[in-house]
C-alpha atoms as a PDB file:
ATOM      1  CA  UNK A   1     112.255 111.531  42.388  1.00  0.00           C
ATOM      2  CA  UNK A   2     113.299 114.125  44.624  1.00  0.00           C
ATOM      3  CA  UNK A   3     114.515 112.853  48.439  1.00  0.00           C
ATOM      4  CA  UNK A   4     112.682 115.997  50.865  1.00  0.00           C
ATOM      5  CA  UNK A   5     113.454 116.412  54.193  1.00  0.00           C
ATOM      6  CA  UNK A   6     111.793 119.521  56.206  1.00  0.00           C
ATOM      7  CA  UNK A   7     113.288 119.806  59.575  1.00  0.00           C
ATOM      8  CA  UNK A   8     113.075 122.406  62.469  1.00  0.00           C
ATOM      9  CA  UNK A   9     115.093 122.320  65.455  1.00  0.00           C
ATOM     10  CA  UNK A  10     111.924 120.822  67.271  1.00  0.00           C
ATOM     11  CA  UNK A  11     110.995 118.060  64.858  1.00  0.00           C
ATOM     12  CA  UNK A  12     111.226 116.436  61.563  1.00  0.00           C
ATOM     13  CA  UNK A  13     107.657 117.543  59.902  1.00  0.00           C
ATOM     14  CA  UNK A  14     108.038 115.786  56.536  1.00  0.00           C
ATOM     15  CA  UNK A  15     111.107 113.125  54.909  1.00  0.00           C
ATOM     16  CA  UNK A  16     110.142 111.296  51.672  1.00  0.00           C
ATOM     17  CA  UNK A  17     109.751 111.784  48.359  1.00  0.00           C
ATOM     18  CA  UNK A  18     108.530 114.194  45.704  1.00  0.00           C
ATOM     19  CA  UNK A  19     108.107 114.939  42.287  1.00  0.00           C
ATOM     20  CA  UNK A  20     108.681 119.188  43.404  1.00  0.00           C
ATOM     21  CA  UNK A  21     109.432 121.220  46.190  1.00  0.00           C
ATOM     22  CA  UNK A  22     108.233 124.846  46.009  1.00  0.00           C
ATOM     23  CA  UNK A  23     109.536 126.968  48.249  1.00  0.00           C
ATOM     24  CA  UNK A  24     109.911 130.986  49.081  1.00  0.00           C
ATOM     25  CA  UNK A  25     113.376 133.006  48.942  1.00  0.00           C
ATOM     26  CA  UNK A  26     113.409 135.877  50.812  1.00  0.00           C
ATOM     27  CA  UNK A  27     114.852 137.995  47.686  1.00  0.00           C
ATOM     28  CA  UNK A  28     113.618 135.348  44.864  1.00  0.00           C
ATOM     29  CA  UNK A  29     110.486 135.073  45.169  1.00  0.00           C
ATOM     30  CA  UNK A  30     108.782 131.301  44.698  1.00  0.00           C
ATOM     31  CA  UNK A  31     111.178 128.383  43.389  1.00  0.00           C
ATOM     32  CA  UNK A  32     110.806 125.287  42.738  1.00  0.00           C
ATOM     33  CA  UNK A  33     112.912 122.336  42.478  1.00  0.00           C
ATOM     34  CA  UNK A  34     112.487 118.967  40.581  1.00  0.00           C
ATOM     35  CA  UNK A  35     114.827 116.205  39.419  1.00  0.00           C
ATOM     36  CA  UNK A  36     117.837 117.155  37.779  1.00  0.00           C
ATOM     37  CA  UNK A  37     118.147 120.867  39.256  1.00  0.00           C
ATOM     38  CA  UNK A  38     121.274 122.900  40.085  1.00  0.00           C
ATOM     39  CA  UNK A  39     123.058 122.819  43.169  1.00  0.00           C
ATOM     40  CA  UNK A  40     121.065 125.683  45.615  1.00  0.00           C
ATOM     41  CA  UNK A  41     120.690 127.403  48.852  1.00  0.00           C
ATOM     42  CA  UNK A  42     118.588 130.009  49.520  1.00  0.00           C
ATOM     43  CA  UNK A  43     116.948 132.119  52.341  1.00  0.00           C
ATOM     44  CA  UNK A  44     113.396 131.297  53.033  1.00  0.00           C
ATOM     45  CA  UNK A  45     110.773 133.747  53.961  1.00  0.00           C
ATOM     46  CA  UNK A  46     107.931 133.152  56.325  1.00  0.00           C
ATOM     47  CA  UNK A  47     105.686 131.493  54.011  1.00  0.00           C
ATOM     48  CA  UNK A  48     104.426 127.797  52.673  1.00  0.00           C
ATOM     49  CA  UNK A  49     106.131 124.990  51.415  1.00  0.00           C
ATOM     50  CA  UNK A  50     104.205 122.639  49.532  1.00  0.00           C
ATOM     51  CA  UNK A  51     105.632 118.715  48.195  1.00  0.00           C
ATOM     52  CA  UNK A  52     103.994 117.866  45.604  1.00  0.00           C
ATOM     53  CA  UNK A  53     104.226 113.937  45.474  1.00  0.00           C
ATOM     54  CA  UNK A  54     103.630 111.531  42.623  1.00  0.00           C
ATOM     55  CA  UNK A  55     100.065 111.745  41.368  1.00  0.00           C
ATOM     56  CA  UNK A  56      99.589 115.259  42.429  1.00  0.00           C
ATOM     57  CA  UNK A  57      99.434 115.122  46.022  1.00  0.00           C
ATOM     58  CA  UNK A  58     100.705 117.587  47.577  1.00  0.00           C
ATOM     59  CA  UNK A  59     101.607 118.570  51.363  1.00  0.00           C
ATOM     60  CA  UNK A  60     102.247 121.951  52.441  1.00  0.00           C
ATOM     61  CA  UNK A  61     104.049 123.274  55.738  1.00  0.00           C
ATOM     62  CA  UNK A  62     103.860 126.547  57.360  1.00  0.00           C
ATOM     63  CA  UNK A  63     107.974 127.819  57.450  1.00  0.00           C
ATOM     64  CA  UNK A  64     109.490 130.313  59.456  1.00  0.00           C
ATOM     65  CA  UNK A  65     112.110 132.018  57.941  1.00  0.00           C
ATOM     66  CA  UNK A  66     115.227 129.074  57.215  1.00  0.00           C
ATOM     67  CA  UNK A  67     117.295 127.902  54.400  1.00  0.00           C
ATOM     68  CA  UNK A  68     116.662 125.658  51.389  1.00  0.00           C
ATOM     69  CA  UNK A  69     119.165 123.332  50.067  1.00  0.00           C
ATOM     70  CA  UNK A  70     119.607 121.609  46.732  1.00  0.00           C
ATOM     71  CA  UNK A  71     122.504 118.976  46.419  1.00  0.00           C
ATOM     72  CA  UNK A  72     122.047 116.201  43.627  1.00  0.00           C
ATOM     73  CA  UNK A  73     118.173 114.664  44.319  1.00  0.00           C
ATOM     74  CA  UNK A  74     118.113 115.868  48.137  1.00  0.00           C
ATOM     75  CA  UNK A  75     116.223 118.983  48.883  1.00  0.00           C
ATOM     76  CA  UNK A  76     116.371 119.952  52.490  1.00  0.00           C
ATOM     77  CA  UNK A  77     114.400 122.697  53.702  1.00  0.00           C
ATOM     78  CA  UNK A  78     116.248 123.688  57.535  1.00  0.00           C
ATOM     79  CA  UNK A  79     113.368 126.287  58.784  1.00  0.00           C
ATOM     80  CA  UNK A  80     113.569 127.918  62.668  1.00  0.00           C
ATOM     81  CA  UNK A  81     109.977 126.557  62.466  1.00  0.00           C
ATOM     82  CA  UNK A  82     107.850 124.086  60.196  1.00  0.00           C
ATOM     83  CA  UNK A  83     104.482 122.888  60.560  1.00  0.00           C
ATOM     84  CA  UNK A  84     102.265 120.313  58.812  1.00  0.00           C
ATOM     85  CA  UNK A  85      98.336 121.665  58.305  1.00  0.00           C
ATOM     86  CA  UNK A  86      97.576 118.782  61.121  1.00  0.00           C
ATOM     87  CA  UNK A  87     100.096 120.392  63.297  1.00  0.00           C
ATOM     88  CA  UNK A  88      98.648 124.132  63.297  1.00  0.00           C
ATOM     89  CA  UNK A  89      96.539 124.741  66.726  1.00  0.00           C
ATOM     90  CA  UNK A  90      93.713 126.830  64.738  1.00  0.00           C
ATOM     91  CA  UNK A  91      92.018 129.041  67.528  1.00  0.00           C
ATOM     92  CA  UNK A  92      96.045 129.647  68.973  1.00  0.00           C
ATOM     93  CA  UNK A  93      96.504 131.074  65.590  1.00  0.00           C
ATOM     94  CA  UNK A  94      93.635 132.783  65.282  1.00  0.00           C
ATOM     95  CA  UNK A  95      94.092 134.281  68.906  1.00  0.00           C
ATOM     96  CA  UNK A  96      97.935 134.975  67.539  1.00  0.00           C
ATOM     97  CA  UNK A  97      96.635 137.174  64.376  1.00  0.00           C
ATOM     98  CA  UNK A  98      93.887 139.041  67.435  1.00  0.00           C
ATOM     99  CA  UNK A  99      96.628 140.603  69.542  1.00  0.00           C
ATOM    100  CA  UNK A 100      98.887 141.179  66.767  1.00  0.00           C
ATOM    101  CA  UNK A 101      96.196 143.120  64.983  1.00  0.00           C
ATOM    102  CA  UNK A 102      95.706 145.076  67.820  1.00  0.00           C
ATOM    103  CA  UNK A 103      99.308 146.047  68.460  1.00  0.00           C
ATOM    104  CA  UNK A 104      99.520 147.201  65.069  1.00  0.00           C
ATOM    105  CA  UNK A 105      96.594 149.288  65.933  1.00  0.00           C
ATOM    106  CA  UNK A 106      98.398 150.513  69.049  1.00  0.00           C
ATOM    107  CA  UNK A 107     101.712 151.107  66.961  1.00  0.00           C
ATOM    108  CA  UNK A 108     101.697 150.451  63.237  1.00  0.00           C
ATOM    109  CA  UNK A 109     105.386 150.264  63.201  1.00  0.00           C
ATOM    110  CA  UNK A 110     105.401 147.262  65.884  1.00  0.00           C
ATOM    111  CA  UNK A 111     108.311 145.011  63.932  1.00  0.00           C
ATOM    112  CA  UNK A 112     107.391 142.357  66.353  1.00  0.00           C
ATOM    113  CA  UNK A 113     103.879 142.316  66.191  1.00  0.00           C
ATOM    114  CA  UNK A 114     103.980 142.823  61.848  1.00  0.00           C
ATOM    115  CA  UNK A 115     106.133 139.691  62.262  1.00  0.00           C
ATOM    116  CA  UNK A 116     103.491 137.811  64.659  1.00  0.00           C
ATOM    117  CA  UNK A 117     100.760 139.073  61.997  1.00  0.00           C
ATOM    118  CA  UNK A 118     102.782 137.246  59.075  1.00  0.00           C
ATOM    119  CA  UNK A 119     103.086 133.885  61.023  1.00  0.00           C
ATOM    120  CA  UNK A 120      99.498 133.649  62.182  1.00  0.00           C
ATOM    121  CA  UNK A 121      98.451 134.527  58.520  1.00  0.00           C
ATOM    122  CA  UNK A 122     100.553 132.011  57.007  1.00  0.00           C
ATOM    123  CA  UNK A 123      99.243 129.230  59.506  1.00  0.00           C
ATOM    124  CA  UNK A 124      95.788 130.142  58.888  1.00  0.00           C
ATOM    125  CA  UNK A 125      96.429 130.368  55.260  1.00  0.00           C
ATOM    126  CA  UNK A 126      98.152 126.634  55.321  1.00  0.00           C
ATOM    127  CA  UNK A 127      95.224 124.778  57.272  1.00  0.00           C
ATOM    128  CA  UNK A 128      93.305 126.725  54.776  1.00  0.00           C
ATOM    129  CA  UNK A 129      94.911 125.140  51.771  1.00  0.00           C
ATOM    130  CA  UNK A 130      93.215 121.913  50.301  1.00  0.00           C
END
């Protein structure tokens, strides 16, 4: 068994164990860890990160950009922010992907707003998930 830990600077959103961790690189693409793998870091893109516990079960976060860490059985994934699917305020999020749909309509190359669009997707996409 794998020992997980997913941690923002704001809160601890997940520390137990798993079977796997899969996780998004910025430059990888998806990973995933299980018993036994090699020593990693990596960058992680805005995008889900689902533990997948013994039996099948499996609980997925929302991430914000961060890094990943493999060391022995400890994965650590240290994101600017992670949510759990109970965490994500739904009509905030859906209000979020509103107004930055609309300043990409303003101005399509809005780096702040495409970047607003990608985190309001992702939440919706983790509560979402089943």
């Amino acid at each position: 068994m794998l020992n997980v830990q997913v941690v923002s600077p704001e809160s601890v959103s997940y520390t137990g164990e798993a079977e796997m961790v899969v996780a998004r690189t910025v430059d990888g693409g998806d990973i995933a860890f299980q018993q036994g793998h090699i020593p990693f870091i990596g960058t992680l893109a805005v995008w889900s990160v689902d533990v997948i516990k013994d039996g099948g079960e499996r609980d997925t976060f929302a991430v914000h950009r961060g890094f990943v860490q493999v060391s022995g059985e400890d994965v650590t994934i240290l994101s600017d922010v992670s949510e759990s699917r109970d965490a994500i305020d739904v009509p905030r999020a859906e209000a979020a992907l509103a107004a930055a749909d609309a300043a990409l309509a303003a101005d399509a190359d809005d780096a702040a707003a495409a970047g607003d669009k990608a985190r309001a997707e992702l939440r919706l996409r983790v509560v979402a998930t089943d």
